[in-house]
PDB file of N, CA and C in Angstrom:
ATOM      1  N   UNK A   1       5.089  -5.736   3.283  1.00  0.00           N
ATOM      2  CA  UNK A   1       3.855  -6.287   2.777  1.00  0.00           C
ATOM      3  C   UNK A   1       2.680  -5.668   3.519  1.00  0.00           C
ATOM      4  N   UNK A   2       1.600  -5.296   3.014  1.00  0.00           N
ATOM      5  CA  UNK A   2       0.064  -4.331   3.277  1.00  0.00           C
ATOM      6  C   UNK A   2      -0.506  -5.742   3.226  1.00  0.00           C
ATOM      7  N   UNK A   3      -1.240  -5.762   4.859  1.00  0.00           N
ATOM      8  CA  UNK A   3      -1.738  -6.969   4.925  1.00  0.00           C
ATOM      9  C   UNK A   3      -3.491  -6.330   5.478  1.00  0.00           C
ATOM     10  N   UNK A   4      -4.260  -7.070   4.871  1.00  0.00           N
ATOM     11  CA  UNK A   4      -5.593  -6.855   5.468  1.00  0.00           C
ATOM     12  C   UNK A   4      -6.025  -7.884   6.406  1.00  0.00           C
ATOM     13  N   UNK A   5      -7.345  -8.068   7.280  1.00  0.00           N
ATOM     14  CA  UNK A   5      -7.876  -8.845   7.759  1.00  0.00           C
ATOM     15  C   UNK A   5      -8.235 -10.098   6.499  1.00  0.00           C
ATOM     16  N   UNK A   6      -8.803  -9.958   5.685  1.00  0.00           N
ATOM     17  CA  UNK A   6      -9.013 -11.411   5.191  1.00  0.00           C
ATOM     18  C   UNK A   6      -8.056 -11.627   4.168  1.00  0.00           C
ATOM     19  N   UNK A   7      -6.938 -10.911   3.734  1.00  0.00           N
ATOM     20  CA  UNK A   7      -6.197 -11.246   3.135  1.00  0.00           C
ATOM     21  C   UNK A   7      -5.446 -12.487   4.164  1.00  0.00           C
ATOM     22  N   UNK A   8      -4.782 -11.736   5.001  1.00  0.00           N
ATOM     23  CA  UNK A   8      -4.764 -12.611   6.553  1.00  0.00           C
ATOM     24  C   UNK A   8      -5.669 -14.158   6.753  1.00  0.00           C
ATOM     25  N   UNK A   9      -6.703 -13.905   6.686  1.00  0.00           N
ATOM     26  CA  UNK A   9      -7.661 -14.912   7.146  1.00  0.00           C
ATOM     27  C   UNK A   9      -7.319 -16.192   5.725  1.00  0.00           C
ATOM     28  N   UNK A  10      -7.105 -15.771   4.559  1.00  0.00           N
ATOM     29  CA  UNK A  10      -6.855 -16.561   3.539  1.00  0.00           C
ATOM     30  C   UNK A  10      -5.767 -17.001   3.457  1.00  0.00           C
ATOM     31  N   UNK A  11      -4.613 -16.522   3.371  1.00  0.00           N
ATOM     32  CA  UNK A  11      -3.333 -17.193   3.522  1.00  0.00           C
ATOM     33  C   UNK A  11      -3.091 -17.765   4.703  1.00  0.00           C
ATOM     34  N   UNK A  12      -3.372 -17.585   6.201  1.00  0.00           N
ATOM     35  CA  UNK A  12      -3.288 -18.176   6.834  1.00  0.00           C
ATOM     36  C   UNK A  12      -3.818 -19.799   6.899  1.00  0.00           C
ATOM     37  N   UNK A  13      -4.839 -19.812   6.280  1.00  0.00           N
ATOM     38  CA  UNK A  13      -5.799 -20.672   6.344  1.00  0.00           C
ATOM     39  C   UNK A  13      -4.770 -22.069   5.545  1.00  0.00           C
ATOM     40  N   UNK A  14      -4.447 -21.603   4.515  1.00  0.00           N
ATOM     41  CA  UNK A  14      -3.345 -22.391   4.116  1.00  0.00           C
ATOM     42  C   UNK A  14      -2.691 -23.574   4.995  1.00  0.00           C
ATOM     43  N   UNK A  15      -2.013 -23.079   6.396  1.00  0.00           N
ATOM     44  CA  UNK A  15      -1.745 -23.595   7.293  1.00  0.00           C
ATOM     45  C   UNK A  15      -2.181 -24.475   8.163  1.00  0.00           C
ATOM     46  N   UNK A  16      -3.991 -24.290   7.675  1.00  0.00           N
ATOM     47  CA  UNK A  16      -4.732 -24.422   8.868  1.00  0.00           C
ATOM     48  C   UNK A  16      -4.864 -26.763   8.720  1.00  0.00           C
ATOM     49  N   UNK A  17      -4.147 -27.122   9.545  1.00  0.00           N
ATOM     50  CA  UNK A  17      -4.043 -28.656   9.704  1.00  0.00           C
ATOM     51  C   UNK A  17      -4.276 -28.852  10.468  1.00  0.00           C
ATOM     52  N   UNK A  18      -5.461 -29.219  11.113  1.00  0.00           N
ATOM     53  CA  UNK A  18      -6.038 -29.628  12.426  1.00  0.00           C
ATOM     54  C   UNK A  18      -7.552 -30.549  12.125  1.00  0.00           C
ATOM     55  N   UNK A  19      -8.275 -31.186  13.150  1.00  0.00           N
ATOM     56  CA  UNK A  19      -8.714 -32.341  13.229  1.00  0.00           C
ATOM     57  C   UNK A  19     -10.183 -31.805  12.459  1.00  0.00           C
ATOM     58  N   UNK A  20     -10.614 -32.264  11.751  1.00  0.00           N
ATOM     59  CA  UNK A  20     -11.736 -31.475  10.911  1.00  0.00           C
ATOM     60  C   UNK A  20     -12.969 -32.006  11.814  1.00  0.00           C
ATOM     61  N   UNK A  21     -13.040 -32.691  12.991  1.00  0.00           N
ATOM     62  CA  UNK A  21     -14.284 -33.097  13.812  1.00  0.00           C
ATOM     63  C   UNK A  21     -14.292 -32.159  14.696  1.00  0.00           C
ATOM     64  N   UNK A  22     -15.181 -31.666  15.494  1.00  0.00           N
ATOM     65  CA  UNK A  22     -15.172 -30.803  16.401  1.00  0.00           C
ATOM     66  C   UNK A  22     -14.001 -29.418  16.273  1.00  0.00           C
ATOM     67  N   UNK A  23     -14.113 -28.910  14.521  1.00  0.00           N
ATOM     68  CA  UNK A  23     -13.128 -28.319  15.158  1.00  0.00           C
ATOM     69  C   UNK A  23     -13.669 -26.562  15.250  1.00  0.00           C
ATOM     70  N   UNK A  24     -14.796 -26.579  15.607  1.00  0.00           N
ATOM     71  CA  UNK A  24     -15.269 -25.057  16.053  1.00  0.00           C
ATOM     72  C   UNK A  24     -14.437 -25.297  17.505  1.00  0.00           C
ATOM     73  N   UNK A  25     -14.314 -26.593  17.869  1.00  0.00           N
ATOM     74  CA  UNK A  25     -14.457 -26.440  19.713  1.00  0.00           C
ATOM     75  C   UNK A  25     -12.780 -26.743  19.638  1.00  0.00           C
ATOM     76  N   UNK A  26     -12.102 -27.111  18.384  1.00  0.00           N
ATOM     77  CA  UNK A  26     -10.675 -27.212  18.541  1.00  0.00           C
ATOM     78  C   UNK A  26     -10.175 -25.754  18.391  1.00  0.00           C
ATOM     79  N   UNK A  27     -10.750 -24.968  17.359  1.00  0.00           N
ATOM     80  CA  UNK A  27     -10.500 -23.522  17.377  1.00  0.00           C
ATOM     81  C   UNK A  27     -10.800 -22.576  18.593  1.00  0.00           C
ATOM     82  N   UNK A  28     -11.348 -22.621  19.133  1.00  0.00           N
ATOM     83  CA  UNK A  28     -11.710 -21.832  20.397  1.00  0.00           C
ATOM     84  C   UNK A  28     -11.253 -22.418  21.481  1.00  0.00           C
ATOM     85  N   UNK A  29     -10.474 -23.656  21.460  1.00  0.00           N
ATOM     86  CA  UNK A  29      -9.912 -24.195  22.651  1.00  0.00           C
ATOM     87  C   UNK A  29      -8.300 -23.845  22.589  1.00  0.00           C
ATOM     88  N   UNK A  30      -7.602 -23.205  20.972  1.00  0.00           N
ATOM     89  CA  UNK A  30      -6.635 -22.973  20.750  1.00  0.00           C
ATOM     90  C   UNK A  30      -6.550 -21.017  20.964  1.00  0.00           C
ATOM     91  N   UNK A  31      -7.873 -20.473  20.558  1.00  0.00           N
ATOM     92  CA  UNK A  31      -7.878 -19.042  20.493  1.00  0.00           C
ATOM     93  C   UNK A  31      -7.772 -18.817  22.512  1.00  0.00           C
ATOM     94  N   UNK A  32      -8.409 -19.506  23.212  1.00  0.00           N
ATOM     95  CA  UNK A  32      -8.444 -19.389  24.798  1.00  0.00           C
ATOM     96  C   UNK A  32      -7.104 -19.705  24.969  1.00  0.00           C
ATOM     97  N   UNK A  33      -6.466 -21.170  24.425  1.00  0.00           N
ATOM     98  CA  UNK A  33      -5.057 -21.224  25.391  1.00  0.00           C
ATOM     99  C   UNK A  33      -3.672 -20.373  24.718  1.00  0.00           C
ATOM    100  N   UNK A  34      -3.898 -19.471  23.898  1.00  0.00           N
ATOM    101  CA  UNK A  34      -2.953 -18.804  22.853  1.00  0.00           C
ATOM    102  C   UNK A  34      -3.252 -17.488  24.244  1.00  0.00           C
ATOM    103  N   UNK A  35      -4.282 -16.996  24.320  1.00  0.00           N
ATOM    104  CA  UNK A  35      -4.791 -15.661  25.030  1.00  0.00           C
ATOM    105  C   UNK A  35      -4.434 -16.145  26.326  1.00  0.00           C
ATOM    106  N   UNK A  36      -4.231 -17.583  27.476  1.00  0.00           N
ATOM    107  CA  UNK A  36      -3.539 -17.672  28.323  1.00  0.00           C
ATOM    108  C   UNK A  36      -1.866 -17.641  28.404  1.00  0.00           C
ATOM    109  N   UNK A  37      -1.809 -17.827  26.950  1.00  0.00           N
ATOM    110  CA  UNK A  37       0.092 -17.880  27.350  1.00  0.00           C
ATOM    111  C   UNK A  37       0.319 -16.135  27.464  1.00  0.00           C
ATOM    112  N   UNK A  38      -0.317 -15.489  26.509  1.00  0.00           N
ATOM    113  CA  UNK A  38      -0.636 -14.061  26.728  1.00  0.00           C
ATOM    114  C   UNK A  38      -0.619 -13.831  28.370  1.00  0.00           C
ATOM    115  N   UNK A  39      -1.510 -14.153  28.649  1.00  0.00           N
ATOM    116  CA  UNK A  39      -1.650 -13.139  29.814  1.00  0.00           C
ATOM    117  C   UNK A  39      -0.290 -13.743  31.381  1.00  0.00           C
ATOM    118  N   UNK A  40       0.084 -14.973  30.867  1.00  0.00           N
ATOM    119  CA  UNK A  40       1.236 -15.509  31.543  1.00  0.00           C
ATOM    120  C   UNK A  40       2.525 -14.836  31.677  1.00  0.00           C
ATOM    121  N   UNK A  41       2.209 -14.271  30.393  1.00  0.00           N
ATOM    122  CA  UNK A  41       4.048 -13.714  30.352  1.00  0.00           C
ATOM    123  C   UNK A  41       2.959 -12.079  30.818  1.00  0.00           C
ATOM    124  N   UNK A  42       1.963 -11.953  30.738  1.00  0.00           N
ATOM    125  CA  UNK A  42       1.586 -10.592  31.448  1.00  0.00           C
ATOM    126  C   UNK A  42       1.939 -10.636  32.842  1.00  0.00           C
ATOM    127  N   UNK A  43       1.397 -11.712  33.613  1.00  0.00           N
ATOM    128  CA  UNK A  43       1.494 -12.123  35.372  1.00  0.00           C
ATOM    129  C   UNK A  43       2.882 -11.954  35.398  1.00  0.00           C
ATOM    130  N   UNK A  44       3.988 -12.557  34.635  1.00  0.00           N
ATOM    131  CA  UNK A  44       5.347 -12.617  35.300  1.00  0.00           C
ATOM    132  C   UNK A  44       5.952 -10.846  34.972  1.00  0.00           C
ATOM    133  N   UNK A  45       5.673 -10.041  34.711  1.00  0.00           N
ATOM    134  CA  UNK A  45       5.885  -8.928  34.562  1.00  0.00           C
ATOM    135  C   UNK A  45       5.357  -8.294  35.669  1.00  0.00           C
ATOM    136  N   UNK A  46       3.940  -8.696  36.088  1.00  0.00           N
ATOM    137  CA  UNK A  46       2.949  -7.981  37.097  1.00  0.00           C
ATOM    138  C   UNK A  46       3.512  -8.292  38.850  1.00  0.00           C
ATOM    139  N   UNK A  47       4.220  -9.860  38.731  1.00  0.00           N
ATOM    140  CA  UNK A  47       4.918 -10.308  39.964  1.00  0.00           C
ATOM    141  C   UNK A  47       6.259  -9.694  40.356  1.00  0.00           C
ATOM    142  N   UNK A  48       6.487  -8.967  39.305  1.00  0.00           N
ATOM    143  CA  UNK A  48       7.942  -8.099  39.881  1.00  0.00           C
ATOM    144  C   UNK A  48       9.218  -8.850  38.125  1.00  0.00           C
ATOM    145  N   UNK A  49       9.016  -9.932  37.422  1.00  0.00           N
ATOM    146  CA  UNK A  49      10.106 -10.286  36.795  1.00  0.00           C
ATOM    147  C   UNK A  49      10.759  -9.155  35.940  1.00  0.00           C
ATOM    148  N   UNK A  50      11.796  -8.828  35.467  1.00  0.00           N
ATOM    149  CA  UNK A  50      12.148  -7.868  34.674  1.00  0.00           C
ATOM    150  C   UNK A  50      12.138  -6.607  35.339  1.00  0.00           C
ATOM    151  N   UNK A  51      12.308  -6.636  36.688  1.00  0.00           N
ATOM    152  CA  UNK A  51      11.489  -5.338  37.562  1.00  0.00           C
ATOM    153  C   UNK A  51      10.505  -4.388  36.965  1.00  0.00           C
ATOM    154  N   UNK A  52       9.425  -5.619  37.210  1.00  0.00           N
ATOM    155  CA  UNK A  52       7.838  -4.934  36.438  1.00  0.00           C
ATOM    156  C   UNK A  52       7.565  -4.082  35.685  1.00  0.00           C
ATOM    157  N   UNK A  53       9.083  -4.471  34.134  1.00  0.00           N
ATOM    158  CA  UNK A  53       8.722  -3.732  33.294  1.00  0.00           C
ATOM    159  C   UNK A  53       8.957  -4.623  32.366  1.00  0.00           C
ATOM    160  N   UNK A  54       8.121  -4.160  30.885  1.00  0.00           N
ATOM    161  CA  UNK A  54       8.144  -4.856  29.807  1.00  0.00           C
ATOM    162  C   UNK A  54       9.223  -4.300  28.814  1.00  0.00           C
ATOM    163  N   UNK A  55       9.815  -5.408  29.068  1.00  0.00           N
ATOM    164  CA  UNK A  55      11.403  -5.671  28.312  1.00  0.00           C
ATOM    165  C   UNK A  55      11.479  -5.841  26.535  1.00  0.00           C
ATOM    166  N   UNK A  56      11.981  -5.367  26.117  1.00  0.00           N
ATOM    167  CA  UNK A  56      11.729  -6.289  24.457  1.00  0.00           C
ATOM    168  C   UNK A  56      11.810  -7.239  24.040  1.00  0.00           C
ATOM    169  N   UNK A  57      12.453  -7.858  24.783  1.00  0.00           N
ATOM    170  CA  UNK A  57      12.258  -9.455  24.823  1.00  0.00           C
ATOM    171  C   UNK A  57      10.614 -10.165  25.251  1.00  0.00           C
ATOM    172  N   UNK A  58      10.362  -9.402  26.241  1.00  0.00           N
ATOM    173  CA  UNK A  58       9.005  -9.961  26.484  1.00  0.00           C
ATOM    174  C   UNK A  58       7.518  -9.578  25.560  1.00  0.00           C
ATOM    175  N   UNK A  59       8.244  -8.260  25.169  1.00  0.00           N
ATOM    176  CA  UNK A  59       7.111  -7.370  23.785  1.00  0.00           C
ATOM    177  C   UNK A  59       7.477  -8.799  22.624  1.00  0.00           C
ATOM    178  N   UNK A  60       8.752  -9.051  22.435  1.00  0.00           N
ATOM    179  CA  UNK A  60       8.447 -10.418  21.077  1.00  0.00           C
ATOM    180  C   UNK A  60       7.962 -11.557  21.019  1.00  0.00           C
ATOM    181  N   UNK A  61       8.087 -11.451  22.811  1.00  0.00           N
ATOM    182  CA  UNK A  61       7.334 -13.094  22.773  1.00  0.00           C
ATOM    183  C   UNK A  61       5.418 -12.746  23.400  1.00  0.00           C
ATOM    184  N   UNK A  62       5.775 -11.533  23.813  1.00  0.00           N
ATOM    185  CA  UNK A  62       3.725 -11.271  23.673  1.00  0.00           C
ATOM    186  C   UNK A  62       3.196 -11.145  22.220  1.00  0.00           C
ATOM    187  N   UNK A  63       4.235 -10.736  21.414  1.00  0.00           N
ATOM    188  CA  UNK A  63       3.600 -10.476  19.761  1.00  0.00           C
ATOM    189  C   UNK A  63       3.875 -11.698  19.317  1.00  0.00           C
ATOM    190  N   UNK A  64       4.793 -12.342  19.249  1.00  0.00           N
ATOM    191  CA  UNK A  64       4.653 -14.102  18.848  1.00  0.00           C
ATOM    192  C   UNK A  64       3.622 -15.132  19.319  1.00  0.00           C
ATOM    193  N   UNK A  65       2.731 -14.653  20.247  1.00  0.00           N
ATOM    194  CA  UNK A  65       1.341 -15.229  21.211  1.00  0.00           C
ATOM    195  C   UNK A  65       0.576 -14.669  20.569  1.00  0.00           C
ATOM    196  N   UNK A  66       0.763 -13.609  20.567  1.00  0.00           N
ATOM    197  CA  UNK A  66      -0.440 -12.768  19.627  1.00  0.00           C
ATOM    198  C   UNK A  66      -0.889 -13.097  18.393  1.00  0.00           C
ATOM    199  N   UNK A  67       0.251 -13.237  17.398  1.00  0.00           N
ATOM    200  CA  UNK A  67       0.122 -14.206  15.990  1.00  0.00           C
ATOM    201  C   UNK A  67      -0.879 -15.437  16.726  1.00  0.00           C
ATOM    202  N   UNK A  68      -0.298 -15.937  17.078  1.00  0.00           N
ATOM    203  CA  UNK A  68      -1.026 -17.163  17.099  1.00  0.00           C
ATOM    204  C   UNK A  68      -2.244 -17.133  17.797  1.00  0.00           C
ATOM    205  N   UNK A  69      -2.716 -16.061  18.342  1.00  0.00           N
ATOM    206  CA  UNK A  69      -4.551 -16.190  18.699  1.00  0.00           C
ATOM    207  C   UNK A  69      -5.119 -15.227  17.515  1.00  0.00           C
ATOM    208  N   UNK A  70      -4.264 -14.894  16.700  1.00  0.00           N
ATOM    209  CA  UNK A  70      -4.660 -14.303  15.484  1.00  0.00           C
ATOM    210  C   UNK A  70      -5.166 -15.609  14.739  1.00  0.00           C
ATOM    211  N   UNK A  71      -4.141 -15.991  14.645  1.00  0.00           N
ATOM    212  CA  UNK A  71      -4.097 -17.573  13.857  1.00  0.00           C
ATOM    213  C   UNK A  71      -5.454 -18.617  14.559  1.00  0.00           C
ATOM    214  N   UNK A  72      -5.641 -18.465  15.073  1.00  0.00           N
ATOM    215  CA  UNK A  72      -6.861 -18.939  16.252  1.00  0.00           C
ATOM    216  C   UNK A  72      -7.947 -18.515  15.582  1.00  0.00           C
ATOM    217  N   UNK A  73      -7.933 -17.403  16.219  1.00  0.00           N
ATOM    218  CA  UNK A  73      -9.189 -16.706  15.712  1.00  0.00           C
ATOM    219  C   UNK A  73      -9.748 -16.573  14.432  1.00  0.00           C
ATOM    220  N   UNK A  74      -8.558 -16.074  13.638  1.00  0.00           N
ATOM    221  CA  UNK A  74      -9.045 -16.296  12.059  1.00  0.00           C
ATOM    222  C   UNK A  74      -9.585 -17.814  11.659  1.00  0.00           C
ATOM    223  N   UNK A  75      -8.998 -18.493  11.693  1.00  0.00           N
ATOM    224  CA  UNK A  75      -9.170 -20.105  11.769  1.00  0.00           C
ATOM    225  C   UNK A  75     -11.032 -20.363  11.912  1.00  0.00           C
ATOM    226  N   UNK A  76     -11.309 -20.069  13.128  1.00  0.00           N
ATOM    227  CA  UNK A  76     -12.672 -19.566  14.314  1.00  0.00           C
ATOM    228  C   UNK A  76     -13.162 -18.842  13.007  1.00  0.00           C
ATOM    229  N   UNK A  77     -13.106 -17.914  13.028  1.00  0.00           N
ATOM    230  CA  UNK A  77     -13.912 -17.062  11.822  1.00  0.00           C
ATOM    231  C   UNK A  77     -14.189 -17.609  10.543  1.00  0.00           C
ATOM    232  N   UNK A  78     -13.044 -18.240  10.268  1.00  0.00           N
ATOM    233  CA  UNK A  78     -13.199 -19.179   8.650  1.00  0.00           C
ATOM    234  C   UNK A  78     -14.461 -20.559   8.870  1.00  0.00           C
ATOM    235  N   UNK A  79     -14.083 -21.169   9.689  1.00  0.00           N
ATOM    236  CA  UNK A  79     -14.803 -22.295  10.184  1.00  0.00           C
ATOM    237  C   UNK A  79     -16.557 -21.869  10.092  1.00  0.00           C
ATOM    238  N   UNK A  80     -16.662 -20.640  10.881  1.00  0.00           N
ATOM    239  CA  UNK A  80     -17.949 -19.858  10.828  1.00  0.00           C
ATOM    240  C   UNK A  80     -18.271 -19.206   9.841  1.00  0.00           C
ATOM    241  N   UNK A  81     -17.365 -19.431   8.541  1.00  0.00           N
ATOM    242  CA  UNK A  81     -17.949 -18.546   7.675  1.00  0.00           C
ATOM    243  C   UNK A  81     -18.097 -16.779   7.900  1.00  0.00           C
ATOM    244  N   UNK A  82     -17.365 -16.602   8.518  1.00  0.00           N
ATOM    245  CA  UNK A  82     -17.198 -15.241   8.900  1.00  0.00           C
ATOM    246  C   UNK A  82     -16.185 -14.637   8.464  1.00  0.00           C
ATOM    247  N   UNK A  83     -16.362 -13.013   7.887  1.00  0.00           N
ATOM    248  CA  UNK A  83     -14.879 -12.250   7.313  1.00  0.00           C
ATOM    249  C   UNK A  83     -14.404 -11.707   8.528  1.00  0.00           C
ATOM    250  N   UNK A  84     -13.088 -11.587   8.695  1.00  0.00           N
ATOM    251  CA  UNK A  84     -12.272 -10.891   9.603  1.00  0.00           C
ATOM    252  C   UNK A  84     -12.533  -9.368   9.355  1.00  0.00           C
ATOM    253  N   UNK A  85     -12.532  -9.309   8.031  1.00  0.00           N
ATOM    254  CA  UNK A  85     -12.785  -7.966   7.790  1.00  0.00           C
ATOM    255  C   UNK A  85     -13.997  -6.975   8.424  1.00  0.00           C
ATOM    256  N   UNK A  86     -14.675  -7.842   8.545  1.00  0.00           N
ATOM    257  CA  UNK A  86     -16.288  -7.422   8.660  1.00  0.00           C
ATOM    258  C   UNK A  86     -16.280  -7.804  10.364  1.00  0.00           C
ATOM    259  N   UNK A  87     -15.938  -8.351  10.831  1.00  0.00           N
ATOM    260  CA  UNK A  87     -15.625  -8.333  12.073  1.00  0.00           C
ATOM    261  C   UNK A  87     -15.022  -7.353  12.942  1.00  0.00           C
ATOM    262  N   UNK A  88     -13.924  -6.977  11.925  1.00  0.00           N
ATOM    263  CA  UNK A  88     -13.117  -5.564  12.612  1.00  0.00           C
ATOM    264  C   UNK A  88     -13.893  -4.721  12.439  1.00  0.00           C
ATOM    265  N   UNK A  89     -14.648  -4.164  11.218  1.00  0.00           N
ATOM    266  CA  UNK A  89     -15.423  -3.463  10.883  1.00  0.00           C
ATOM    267  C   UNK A  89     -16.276  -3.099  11.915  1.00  0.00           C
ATOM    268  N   UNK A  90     -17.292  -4.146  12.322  1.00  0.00           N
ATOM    269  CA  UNK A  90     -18.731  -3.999  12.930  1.00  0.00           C
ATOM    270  C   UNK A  90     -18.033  -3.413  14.290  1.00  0.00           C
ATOM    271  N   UNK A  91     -16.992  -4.376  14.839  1.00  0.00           N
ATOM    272  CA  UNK A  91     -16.362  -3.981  16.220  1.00  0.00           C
ATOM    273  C   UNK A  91     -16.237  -2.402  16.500  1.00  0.00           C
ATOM    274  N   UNK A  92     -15.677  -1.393  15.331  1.00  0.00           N
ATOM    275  CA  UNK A  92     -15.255  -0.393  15.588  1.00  0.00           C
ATOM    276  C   UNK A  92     -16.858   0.409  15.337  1.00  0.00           C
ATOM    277  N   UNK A  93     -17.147   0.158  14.544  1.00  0.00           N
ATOM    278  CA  UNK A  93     -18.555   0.703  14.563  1.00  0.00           C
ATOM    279  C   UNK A  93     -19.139   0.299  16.028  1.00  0.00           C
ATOM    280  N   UNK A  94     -19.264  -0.276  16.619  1.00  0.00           N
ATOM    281  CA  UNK A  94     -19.836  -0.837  17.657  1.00  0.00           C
ATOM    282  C   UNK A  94     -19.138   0.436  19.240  1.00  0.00           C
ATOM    283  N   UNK A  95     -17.775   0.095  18.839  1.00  0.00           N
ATOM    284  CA  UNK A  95     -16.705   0.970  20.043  1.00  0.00           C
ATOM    285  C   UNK A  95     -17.299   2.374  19.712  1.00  0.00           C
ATOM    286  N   UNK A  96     -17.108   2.959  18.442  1.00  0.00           N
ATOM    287  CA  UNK A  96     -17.655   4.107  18.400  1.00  0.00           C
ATOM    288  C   UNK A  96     -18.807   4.687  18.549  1.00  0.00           C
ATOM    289  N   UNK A  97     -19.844   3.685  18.179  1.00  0.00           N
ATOM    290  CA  UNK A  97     -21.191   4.117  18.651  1.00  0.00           C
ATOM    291  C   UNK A  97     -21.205   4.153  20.198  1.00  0.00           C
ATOM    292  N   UNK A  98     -20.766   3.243  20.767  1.00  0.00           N
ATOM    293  CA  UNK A  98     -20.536   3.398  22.538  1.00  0.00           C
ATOM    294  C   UNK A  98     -20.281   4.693  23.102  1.00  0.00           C
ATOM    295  N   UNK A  99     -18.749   5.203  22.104  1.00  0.00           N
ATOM    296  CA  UNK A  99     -17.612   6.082  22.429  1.00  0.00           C
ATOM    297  C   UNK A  99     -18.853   7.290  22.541  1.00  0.00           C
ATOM    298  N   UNK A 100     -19.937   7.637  21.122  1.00  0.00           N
ATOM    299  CA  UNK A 100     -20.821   8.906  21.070  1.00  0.00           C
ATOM    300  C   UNK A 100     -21.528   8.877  22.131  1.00  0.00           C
ATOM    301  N   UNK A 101     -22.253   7.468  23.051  1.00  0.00           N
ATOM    302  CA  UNK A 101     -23.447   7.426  23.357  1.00  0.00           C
ATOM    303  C   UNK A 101     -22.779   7.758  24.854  1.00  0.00           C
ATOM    304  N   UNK A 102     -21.395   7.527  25.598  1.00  0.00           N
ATOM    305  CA  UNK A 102     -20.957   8.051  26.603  1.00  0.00           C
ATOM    306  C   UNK A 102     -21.368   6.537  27.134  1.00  0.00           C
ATOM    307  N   UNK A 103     -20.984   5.656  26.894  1.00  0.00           N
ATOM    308  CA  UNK A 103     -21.259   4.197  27.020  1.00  0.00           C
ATOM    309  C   UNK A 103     -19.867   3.174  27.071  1.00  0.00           C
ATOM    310  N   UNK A 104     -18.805   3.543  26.800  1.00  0.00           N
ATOM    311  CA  UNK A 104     -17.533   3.378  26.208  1.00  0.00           C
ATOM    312  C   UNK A 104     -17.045   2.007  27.752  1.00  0.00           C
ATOM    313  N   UNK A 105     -17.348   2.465  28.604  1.00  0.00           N
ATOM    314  CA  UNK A 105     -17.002   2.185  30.226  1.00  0.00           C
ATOM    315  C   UNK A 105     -18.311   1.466  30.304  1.00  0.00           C
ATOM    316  N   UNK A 106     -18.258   0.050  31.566  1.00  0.00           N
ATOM    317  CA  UNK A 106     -19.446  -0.260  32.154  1.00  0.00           C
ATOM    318  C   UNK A 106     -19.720  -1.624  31.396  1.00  0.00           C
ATOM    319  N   UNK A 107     -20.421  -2.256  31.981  1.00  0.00           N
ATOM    320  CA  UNK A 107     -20.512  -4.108  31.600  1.00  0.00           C
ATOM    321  C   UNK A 107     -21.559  -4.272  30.708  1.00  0.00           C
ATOM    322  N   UNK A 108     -21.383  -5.396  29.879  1.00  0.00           N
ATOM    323  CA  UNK A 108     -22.747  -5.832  29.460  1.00  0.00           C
ATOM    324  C   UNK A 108     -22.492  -5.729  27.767  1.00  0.00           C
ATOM    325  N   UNK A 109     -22.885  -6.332  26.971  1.00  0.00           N
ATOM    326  CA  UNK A 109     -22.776  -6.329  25.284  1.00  0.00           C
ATOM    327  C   UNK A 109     -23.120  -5.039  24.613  1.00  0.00           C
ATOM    328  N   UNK A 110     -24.440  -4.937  25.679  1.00  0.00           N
ATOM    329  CA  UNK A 110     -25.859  -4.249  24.796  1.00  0.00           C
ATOM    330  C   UNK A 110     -25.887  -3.113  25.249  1.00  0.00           C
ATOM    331  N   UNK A 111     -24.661  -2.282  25.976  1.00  0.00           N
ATOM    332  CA  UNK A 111     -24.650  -0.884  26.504  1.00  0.00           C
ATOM    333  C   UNK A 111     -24.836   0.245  25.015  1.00  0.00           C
TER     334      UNK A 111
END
């Protein structure tokens, strides 16, 4: 199956059963703790587990985390009225204009 960003963002949405009060702040409290289980199973790799290498077992359960701050995020984007599509879009336009300007590296939004 050829999946796009808001094709994505629409069928997912399907799913989407959660508390309809506060839920910009339920979506972004799920897109943050989806991106901590992420970086958890990153630390136990970084502490020596698997002898500090990434196993395939641990690649399915970082891509099974990953879905789900997908699922987050899209959620986040729908809520805001925002396309995923147009999101990826602007982003890469954004990386690449950096990438020309020799800006790519270094802090701040507005480099």
């Amino acid at each position: 199956m050829v999946m796009d960003f808001d094709k994505y963002q629409k069928e997912s949405r399907k799913t989407a059963i959660y508390p309809k009060k506060n839920r910009y702040i339920y979506t972004t409290l799920g897109l943050l703790g989806e991106a901590g289980e992420i970086a958890e199973k990153m630390k136990r790799i970084y502490r020596g587990e698997d002898d500090g290498k990434i196993t395939e077992q641990r690649k399915r359960e970082i891509a099974k985390e990953s879905g789900d701050l997908l699922w987050y995020l899209s959620q986040l984007a729908t809520e805001l009225d925002l396309s995923l599509n147009d999101i990826a879009k602007d982003n890469l336009k954004k990386l690449f204009s950096r990438k020309r300007r020799g800006k790519i590296k270094g802090d701040g939004d507005n480099r």
